[in-house]
N, C-alpha and C. Protein backbone atom coordinates (compact mmCIF):
# COMPACT_ATOMS: atom_id res chain seq x y z
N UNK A 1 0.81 -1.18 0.00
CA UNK A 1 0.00 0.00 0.00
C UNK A 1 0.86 1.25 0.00
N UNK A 2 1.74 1.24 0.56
CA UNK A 2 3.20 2.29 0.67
C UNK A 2 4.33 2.16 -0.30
N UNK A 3 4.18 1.35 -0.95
CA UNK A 3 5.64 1.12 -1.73
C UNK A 3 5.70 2.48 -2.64
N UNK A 4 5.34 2.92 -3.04
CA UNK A 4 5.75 4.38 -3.37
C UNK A 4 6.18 5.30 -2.46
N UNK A 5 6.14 5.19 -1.50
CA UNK A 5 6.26 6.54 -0.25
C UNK A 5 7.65 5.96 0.69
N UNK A 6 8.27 6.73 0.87
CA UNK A 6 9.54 6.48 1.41
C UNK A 6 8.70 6.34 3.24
N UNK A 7 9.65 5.03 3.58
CA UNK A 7 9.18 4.80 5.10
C UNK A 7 9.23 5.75 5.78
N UNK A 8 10.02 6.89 6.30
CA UNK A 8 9.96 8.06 7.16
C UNK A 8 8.47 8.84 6.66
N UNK A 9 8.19 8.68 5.47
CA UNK A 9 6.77 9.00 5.14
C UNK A 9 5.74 8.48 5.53
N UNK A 10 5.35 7.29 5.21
CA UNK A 10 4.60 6.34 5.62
C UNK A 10 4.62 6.35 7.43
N UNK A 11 5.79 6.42 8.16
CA UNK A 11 5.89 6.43 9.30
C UNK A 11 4.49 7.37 9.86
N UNK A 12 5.35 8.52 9.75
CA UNK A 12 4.19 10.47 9.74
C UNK A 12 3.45 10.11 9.17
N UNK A 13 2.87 9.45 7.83
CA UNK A 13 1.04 9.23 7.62
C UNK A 13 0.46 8.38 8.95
N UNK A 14 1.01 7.33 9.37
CA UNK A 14 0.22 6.46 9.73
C UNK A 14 -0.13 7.07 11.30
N UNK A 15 0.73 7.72 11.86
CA UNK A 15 0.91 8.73 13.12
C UNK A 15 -0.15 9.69 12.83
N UNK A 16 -0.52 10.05 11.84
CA UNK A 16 -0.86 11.25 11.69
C UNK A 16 -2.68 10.61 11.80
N UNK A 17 -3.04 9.53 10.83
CA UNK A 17 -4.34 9.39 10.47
C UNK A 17 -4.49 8.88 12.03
N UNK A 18 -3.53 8.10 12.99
CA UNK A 18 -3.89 7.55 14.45
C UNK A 18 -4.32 8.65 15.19
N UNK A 19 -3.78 10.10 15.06
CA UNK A 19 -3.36 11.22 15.69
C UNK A 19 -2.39 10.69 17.28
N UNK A 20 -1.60 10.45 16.52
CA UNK A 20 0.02 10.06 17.42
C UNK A 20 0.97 10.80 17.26
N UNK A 21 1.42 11.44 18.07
CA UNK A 21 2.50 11.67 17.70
C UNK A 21 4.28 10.89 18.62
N UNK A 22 4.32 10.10 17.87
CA UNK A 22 5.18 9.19 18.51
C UNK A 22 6.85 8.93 18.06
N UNK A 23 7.86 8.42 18.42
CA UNK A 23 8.95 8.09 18.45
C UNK A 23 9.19 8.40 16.86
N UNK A 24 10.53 8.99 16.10
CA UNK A 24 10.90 9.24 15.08
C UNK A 24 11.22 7.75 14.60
N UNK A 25 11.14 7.54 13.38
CA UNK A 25 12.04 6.57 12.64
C UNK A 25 12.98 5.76 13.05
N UNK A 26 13.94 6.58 12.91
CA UNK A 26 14.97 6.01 13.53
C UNK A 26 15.42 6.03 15.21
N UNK A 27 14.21 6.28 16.06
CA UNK A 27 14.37 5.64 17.39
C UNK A 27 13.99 4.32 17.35
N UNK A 28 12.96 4.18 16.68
CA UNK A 28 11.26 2.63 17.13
C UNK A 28 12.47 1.37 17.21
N UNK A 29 13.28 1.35 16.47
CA UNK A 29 14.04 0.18 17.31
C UNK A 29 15.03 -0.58 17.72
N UNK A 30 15.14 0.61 18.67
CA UNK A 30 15.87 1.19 20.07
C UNK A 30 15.51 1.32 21.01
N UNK A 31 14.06 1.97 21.02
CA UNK A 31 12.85 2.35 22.38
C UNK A 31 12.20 1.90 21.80
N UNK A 32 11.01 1.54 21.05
CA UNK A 32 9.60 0.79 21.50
C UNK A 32 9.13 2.30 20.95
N UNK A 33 8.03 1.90 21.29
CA UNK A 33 6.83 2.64 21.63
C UNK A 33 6.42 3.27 22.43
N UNK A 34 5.86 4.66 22.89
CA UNK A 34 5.76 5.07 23.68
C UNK A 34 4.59 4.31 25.26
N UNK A 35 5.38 3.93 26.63
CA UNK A 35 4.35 3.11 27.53
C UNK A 35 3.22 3.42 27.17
N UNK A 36 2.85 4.97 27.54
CA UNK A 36 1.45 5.48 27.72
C UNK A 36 0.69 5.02 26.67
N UNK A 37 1.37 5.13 25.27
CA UNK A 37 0.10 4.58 23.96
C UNK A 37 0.14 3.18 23.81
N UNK A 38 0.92 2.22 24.40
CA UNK A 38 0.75 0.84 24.69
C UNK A 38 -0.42 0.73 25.65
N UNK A 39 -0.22 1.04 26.41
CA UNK A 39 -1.35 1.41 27.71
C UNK A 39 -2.32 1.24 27.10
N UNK A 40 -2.66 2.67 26.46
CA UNK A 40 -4.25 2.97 26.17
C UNK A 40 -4.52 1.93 25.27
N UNK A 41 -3.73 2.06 24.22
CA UNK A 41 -3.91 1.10 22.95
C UNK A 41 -4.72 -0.62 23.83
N UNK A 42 -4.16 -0.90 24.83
CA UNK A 42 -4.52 -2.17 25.46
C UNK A 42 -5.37 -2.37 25.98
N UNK A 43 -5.91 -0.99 26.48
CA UNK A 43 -6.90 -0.77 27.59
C UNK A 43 -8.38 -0.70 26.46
N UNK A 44 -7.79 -0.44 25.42
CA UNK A 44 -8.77 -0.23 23.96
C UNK A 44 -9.34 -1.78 23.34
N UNK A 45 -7.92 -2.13 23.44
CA UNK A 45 -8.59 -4.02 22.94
C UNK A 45 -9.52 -4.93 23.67
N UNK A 46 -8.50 -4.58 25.01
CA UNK A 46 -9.67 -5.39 26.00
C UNK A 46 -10.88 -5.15 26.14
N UNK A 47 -10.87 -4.09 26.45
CA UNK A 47 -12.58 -3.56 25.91
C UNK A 47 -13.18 -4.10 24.69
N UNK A 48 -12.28 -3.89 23.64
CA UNK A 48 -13.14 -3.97 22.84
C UNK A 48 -13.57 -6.06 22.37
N UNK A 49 -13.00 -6.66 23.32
CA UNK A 49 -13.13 -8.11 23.28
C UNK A 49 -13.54 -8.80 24.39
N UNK A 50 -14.82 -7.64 25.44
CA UNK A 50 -14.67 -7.85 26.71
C UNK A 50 -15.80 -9.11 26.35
N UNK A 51 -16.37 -9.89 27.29
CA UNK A 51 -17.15 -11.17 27.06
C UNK A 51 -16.89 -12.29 26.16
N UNK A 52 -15.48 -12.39 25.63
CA UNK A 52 -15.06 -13.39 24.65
C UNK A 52 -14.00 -13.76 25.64
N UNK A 53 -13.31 -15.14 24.85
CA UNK A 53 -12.24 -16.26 25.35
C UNK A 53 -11.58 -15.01 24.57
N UNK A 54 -10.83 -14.29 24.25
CA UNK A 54 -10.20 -13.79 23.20
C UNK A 54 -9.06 -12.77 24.26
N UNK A 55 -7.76 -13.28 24.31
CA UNK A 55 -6.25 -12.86 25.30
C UNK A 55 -5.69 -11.84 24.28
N UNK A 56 -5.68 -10.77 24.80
CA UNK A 56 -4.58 -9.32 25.03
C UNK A 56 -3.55 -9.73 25.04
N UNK A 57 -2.67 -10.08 24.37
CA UNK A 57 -0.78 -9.76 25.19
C UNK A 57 -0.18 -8.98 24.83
N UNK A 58 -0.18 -7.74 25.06
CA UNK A 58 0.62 -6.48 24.79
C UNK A 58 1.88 -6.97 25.40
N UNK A 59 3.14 -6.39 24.55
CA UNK A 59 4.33 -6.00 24.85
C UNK A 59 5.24 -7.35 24.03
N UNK A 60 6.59 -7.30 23.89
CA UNK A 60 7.70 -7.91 23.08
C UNK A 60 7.37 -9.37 23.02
């Protein structure tokens, strides 16, 4: 879907349509992701799979 758009591009679109503004390019992997939007991001799934057999495992 990106292969025209240079990754530091694609990076900033996909940040942008999330409204994130998160770790540059060339940090993500070195540091991760920022905790707090792991957090929410998790706190978002579970919800959104609450009354199912269906397991969350956020993180590496």
């Amino acid at each position: 879907m990106y292969g025209d758009m240079a990754i530091k591009e694609a990076l900033e679109f996909e940040y942008r349509i999330m409204g994130y503004r998160g770790r540059s390019y060339e940090e993500l992997p070195f540091v991760g992701l920022d905790s707090t939007y792991v957090l929410e991001e998790t706190k978002s799934c579970v919800a959104g799979v609450e009354g199912t057999k269906t397991q969350i495992w956020p993180g590496p």
